[in-house]
N, C-alpha and C. Protein backbone atom coordinates (compact mmCIF):
# COMPACT_ATOMS: atom_id res chain seq x y z
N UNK A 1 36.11 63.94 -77.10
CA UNK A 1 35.98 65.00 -78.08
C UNK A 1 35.24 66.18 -77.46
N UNK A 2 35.91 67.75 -77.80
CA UNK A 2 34.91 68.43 -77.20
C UNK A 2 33.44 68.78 -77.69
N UNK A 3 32.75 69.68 -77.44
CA UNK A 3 31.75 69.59 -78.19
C UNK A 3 30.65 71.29 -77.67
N UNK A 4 29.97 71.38 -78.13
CA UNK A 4 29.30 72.82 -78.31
C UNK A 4 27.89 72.03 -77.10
N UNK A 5 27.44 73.04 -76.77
CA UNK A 5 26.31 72.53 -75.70
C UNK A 5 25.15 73.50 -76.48
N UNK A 6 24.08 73.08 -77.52
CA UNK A 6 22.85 73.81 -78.37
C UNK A 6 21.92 73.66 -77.58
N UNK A 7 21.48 74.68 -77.34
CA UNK A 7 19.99 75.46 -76.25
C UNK A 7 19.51 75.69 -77.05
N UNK A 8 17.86 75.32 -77.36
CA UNK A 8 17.13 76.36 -78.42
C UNK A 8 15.68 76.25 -77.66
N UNK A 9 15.29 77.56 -77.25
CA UNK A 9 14.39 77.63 -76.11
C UNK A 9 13.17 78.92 -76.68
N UNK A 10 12.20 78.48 -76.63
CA UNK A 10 10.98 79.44 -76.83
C UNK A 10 10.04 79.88 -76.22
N UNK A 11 9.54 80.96 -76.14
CA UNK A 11 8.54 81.43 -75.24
C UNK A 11 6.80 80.37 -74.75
N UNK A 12 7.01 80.52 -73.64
CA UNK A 12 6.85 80.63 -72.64
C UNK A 12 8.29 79.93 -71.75
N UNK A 13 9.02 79.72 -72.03
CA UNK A 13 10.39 79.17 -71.20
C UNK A 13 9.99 77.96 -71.91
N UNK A 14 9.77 77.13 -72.77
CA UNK A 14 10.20 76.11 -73.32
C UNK A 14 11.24 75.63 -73.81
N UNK A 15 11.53 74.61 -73.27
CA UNK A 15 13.26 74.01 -74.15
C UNK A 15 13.32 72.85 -75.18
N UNK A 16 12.86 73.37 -76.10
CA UNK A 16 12.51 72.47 -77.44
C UNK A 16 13.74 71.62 -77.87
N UNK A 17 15.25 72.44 -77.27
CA UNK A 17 16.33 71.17 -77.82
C UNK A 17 17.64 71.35 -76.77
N UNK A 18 18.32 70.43 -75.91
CA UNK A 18 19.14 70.48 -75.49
C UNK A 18 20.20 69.44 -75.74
N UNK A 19 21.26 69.62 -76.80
CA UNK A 19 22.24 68.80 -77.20
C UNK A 19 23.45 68.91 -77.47
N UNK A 20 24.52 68.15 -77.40
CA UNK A 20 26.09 68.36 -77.50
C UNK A 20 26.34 68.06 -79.03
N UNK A 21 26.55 68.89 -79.56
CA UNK A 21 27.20 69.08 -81.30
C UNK A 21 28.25 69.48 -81.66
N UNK A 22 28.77 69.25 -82.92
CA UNK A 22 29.67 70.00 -83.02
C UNK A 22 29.87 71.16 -83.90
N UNK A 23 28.62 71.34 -84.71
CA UNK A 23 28.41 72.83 -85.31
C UNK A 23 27.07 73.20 -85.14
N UNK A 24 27.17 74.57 -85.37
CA UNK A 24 25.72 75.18 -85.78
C UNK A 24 25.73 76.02 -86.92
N UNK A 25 24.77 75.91 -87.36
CA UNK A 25 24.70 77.11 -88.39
C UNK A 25 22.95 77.93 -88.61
N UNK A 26 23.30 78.72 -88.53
CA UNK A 26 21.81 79.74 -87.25
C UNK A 26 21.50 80.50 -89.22
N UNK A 27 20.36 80.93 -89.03
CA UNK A 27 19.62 81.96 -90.30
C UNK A 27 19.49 83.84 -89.39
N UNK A 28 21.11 84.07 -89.64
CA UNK A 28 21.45 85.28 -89.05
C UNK A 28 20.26 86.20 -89.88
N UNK A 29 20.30 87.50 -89.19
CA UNK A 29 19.55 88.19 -90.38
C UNK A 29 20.33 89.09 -90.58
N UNK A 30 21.92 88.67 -90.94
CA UNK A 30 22.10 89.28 -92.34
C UNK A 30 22.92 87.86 -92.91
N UNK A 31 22.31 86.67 -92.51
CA UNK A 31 22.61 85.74 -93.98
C UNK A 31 22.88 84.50 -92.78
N UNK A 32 23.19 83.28 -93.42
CA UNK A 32 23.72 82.20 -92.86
C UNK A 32 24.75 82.34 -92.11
N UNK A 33 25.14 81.79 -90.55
CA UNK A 33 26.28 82.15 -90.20
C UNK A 33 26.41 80.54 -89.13
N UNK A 34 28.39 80.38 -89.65
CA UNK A 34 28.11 79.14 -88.85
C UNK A 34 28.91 79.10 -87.23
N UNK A 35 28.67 78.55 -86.58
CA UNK A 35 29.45 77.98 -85.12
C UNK A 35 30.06 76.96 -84.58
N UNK A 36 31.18 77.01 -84.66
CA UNK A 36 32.60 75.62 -83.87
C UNK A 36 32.75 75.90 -83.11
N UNK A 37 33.12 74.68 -81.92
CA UNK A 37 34.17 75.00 -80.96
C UNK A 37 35.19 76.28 -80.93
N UNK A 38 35.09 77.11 -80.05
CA UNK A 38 35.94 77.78 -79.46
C UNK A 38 35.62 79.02 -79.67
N UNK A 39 34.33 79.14 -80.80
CA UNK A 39 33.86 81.04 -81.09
C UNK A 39 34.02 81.65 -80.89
N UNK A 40 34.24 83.26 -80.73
CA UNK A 40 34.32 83.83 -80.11
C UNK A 40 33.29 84.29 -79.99
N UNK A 41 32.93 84.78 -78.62
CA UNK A 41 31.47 85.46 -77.86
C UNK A 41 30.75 86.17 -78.84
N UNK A 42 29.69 85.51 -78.95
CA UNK A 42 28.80 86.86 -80.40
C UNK A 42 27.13 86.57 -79.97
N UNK A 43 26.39 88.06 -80.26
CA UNK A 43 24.56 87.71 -79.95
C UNK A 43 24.65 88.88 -81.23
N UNK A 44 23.50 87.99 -81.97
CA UNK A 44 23.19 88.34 -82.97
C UNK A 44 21.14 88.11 -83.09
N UNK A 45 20.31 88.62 -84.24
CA UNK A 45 19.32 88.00 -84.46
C UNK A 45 19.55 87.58 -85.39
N UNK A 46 18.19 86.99 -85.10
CA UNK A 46 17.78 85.24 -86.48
C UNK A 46 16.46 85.90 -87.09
N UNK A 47 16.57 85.73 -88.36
CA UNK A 47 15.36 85.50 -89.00
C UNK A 47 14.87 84.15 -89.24
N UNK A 48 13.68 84.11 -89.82
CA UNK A 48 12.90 82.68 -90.27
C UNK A 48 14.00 82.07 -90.97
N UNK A 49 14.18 80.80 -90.53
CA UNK A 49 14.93 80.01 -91.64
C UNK A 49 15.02 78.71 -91.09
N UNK A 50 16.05 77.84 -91.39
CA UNK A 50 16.62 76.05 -91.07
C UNK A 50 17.96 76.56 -89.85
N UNK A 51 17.65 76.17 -88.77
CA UNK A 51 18.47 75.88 -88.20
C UNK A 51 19.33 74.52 -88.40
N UNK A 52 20.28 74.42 -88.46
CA UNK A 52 21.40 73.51 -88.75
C UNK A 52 22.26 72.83 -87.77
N UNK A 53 22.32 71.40 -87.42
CA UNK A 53 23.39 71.54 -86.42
C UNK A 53 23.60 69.91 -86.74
N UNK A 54 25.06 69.63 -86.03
CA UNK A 54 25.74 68.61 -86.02
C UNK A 54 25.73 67.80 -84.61
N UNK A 55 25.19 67.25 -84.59
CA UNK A 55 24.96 66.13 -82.62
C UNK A 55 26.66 65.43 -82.97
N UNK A 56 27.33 65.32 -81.92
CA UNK A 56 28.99 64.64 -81.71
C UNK A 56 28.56 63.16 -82.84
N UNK A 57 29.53 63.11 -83.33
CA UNK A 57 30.02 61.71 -84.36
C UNK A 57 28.24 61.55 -85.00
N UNK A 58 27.35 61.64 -85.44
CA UNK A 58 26.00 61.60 -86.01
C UNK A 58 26.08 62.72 -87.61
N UNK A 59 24.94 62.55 -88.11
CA UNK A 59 24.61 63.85 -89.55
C UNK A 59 23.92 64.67 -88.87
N UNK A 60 23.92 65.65 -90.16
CA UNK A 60 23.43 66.82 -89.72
C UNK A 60 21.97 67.04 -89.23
N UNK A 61 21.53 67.75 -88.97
CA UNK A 61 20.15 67.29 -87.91
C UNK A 61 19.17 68.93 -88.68
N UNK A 62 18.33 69.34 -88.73
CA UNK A 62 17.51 70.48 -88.64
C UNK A 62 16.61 70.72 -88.17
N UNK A 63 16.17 72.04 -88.00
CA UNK A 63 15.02 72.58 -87.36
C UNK A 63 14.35 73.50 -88.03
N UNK A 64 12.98 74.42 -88.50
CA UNK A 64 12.49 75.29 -88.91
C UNK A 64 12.49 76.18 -87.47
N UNK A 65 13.22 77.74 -87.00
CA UNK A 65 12.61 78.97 -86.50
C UNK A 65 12.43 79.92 -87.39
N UNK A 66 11.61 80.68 -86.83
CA UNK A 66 10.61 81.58 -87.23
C UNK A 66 11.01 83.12 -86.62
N UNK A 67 12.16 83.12 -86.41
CA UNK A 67 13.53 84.18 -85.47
C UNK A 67 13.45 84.27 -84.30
N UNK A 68 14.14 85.19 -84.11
CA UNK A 68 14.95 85.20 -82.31
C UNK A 68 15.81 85.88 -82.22
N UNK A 69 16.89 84.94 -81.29
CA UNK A 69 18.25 85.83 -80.91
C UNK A 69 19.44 84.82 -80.75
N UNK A 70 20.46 84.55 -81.16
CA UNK A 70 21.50 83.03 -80.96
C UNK A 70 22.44 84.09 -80.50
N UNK A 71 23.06 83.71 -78.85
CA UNK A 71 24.35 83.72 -78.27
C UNK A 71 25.24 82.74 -78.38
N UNK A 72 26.41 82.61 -79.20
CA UNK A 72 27.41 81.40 -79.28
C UNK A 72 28.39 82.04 -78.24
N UNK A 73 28.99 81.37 -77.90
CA UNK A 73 30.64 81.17 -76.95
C UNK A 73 31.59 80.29 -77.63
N UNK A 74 32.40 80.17 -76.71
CA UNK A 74 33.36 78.92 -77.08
C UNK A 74 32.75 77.59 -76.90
N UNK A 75 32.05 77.45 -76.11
CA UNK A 75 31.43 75.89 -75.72
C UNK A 75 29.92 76.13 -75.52
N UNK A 76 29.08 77.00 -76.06
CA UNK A 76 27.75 77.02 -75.84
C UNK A 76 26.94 77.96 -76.70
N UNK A 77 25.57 76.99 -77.17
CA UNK A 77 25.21 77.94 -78.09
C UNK A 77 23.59 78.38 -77.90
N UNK A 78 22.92 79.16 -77.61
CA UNK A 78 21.85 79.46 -76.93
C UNK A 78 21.02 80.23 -78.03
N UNK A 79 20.03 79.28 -78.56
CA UNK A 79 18.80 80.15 -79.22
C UNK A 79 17.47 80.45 -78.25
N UNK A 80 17.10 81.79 -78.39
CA UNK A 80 15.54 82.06 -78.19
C UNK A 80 15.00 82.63 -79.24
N UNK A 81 14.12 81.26 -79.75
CA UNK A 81 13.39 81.78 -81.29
C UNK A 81 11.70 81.71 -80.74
N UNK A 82 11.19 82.52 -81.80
CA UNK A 82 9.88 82.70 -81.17
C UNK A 82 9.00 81.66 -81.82
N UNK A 83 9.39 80.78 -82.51
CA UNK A 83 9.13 79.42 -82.47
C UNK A 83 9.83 78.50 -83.08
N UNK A 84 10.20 77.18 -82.71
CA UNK A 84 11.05 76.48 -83.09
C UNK A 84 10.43 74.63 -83.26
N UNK A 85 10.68 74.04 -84.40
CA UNK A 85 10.05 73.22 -84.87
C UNK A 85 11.18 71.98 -84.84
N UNK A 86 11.43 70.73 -84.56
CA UNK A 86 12.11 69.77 -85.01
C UNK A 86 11.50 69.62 -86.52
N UNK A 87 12.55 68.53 -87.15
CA UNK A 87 11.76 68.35 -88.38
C UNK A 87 10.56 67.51 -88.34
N UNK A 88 11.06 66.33 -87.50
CA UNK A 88 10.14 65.21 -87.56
C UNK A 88 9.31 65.66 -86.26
N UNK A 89 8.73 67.00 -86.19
CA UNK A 89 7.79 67.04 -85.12
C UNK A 89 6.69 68.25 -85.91
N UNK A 90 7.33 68.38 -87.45
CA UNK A 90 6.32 69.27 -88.21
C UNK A 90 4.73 68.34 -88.58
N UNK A 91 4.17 68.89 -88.14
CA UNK A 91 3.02 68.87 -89.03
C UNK A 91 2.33 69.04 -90.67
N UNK A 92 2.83 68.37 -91.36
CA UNK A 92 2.97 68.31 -92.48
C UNK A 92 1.30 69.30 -93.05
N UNK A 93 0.22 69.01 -92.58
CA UNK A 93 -0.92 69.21 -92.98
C UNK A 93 -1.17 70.68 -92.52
N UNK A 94 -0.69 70.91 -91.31
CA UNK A 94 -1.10 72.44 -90.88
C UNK A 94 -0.19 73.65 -91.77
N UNK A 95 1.15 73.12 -91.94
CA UNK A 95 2.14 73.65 -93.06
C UNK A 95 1.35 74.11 -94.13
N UNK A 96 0.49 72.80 -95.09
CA UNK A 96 0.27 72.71 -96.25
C UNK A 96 -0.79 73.93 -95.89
N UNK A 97 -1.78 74.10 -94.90
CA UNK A 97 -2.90 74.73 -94.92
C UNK A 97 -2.70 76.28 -94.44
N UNK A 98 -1.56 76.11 -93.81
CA UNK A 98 -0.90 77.89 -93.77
C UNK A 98 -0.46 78.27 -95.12
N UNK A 99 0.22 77.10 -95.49
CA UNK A 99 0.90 77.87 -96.91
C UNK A 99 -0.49 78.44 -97.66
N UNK A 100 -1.49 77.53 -97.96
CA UNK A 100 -2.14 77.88 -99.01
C UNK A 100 -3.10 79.30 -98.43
N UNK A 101 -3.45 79.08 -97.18
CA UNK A 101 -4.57 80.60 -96.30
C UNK A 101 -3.16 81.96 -96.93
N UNK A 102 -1.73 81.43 -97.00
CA UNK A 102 -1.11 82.73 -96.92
C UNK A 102 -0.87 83.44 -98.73
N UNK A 103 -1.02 81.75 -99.61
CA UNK A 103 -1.52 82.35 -101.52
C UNK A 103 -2.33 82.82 -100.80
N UNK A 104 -3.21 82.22 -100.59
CA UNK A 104 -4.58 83.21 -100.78
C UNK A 104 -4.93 84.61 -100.66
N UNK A 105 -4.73 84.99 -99.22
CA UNK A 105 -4.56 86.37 -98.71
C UNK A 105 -3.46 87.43 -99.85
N UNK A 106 -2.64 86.72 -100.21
CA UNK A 106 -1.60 87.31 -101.21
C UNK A 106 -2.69 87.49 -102.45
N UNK A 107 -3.33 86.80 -103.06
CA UNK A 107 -3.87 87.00 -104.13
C UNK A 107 -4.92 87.54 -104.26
N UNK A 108 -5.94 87.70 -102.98
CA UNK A 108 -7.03 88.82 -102.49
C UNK A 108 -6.68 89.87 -101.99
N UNK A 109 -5.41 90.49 -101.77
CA UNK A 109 -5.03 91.61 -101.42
C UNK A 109 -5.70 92.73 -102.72
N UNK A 110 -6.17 93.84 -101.92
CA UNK A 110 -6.23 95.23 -102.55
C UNK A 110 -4.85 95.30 -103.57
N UNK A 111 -4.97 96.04 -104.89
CA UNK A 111 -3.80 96.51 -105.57
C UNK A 111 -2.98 97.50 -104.28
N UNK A 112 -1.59 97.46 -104.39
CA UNK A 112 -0.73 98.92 -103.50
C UNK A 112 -1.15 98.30 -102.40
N UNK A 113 -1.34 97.50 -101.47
CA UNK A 113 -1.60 97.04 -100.07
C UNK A 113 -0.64 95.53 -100.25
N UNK A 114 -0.28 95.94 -98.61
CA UNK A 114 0.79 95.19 -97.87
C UNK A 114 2.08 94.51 -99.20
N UNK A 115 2.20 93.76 -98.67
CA UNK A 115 3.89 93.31 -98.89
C UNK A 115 3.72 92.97 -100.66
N UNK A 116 4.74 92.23 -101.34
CA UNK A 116 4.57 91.71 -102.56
C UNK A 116 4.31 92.97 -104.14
N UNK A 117 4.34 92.75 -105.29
CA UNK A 117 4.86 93.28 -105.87
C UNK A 117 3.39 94.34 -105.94
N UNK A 118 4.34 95.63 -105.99
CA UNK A 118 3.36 96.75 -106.00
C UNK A 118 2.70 97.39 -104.62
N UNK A 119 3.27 96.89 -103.62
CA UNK A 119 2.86 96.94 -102.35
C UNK A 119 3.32 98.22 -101.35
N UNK A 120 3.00 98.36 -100.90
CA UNK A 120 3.43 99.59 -99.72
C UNK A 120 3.78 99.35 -99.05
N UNK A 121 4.11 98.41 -98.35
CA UNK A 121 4.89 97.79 -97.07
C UNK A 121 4.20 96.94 -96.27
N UNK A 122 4.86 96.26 -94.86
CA UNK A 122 4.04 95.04 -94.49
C UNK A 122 2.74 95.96 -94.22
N UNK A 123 1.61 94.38 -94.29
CA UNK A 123 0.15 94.23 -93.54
C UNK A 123 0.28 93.14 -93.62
N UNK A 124 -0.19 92.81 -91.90
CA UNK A 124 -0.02 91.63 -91.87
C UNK A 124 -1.37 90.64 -92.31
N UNK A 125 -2.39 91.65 -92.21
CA UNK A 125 -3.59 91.02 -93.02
C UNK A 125 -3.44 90.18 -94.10
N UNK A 126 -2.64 90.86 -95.15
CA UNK A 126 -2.52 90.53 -96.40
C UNK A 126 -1.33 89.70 -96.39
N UNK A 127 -0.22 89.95 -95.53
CA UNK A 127 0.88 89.14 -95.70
C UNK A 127 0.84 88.78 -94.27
N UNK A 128 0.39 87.87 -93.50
CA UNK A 128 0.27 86.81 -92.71
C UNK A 128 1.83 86.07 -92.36
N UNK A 129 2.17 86.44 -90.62
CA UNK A 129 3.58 85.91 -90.84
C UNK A 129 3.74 84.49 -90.77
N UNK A 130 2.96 83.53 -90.76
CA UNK A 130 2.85 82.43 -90.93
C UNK A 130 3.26 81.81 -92.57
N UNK A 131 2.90 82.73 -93.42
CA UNK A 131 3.20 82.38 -94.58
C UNK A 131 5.07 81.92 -94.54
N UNK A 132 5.25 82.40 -93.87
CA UNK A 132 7.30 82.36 -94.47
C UNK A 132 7.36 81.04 -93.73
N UNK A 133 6.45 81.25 -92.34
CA UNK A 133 7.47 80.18 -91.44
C UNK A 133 6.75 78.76 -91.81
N UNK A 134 5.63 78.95 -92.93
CA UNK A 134 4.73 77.43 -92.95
C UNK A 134 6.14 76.65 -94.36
N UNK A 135 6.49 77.79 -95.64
CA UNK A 135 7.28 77.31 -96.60
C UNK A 135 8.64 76.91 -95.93
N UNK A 136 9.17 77.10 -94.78
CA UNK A 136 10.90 77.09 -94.04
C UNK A 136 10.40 75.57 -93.72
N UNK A 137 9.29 75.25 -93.25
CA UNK A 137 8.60 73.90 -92.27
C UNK A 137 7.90 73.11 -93.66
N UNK A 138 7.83 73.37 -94.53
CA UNK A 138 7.89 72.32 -95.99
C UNK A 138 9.35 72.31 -96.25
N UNK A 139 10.43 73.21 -96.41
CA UNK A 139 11.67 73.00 -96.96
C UNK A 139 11.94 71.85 -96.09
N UNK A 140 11.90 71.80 -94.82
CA UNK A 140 12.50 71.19 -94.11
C UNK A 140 11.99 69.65 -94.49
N UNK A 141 10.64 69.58 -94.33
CA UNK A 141 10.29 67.84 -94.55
C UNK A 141 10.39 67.55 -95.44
N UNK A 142 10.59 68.42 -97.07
CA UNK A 142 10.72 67.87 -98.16
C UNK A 142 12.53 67.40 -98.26
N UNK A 143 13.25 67.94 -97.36
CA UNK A 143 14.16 67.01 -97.32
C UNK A 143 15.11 65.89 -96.38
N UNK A 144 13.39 66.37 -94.86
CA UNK A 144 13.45 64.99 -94.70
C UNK A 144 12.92 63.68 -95.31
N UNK A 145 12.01 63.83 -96.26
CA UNK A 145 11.57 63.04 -96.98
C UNK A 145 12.40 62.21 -97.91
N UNK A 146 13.81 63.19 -98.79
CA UNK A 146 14.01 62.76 -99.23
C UNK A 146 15.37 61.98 -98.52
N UNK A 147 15.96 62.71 -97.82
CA UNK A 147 16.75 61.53 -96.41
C UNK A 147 16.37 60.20 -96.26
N UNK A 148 15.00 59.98 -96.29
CA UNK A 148 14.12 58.73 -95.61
C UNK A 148 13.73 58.03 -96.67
N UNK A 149 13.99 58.75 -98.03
CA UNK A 149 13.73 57.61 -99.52
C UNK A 149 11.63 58.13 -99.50
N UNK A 150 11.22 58.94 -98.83
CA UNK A 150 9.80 59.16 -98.50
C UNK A 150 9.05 59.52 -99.94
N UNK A 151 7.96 59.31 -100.65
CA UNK A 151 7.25 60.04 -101.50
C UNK A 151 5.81 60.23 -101.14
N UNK A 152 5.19 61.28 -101.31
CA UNK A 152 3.61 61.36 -101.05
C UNK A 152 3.20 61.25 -99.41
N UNK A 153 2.20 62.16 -99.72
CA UNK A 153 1.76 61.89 -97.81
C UNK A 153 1.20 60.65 -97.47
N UNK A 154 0.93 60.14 -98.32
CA UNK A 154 0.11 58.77 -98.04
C UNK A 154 0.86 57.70 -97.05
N UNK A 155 2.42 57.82 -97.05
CA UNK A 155 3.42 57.13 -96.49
C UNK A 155 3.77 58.18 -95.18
N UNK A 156 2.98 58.70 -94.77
CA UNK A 156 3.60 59.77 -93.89
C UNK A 156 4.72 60.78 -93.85
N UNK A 157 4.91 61.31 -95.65
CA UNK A 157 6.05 62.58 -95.75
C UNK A 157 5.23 63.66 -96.55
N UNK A 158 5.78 64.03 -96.99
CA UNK A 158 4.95 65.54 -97.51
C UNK A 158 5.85 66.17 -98.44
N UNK A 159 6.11 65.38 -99.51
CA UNK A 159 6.74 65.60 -100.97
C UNK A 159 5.26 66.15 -102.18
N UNK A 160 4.22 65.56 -101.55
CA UNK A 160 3.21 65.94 -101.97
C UNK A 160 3.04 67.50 -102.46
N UNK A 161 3.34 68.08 -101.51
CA UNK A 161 2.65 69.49 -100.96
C UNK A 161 3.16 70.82 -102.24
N UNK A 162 4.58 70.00 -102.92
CA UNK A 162 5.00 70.85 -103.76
C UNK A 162 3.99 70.75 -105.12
N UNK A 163 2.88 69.89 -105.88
CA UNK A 163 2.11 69.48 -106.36
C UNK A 163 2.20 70.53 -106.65
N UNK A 164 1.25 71.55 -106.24
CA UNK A 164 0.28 72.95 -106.69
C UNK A 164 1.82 74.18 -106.45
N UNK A 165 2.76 73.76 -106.07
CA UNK A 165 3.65 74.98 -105.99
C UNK A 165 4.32 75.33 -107.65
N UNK A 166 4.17 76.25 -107.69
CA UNK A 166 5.45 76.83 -108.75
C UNK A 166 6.76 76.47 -109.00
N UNK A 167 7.26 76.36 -107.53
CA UNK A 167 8.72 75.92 -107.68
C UNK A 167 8.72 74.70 -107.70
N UNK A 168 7.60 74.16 -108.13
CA UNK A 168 8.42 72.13 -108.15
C UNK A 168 8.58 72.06 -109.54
């Protein structure tokens, strides 16, 4: 069977994933975009999001980056994201503790300063880019968790973490 060759490599020259799949599907920044065998040649950027991909005859697999740049071909697909996470290599606790440093800063912001409603545009003071990429790195384990049948951190998943969120 043929198959796609996924590079996903981060600064300092790190190669966080080298594997034969048969799709990808990258967090373009202008929306989800996916990759098969035979593509045609495209470099695009990535924003923060779930990287997606298919390893030959296996399920689908994910990753949290935090953006970059993805070159696909016909047989090769090459990310440089400026950071890139397996799922099962997140840190469930440092997640939980970015998310909450990045409420916070959101809710001590000056009125009319940085990002969020009423705001003037980024500061990163106030809007911290860790905030996006800590919630992409909970999406992700909350459904590896639920893949794995997981509840509560106590068992080692982090279904927990939505507790204090809004959206649970």
């Amino acid at each position: 069977m043929r198959s796609l060759r996924l590079e996903v490599v981060t600064p300092p020259q790190k190669r966080v994933l080298m594997e034969e799949v048969e799709s990808v599907i990258a967090p373009g920044s202008e929306g989800y975009l996916g990759v098969l065998i035979g593509h045609a040649p495209l470099l695009t950027t990535l924003k923060p999001g779930v990287l997606y991909y298919r390893k030959v005859g296996e399920n689908r697999e994910r990753m949290a980056v935090s953006g970059g740049f993805m070159e696909a071909g016909p047989d090769k697909v090459i990310i440089l994201a400026d950071t890139a996470e397996l799922s099962g290599d997140i840190d469930v606790d440092r997640a939980r503790r970015s998310k909450e440093r990045a409420e916070k800063r959101l809710r001590e912001r000056p009125p009319g300063s940085g990002c969020g409603p009423g705001g003037t545009g980024f500061d990163e003071e106030y809007c911290p880019p860790e905030g996006g990429r800590c919630l992409k790195q909970i999406k992700i384990c909350s459904r590896r968790d639920k893949n794995m049948n997981i509840s509560g951190g106590d068992q080692g998943g982090c279904s927990d973490i939505f507790a204090s969120s809004p959206s649970s």
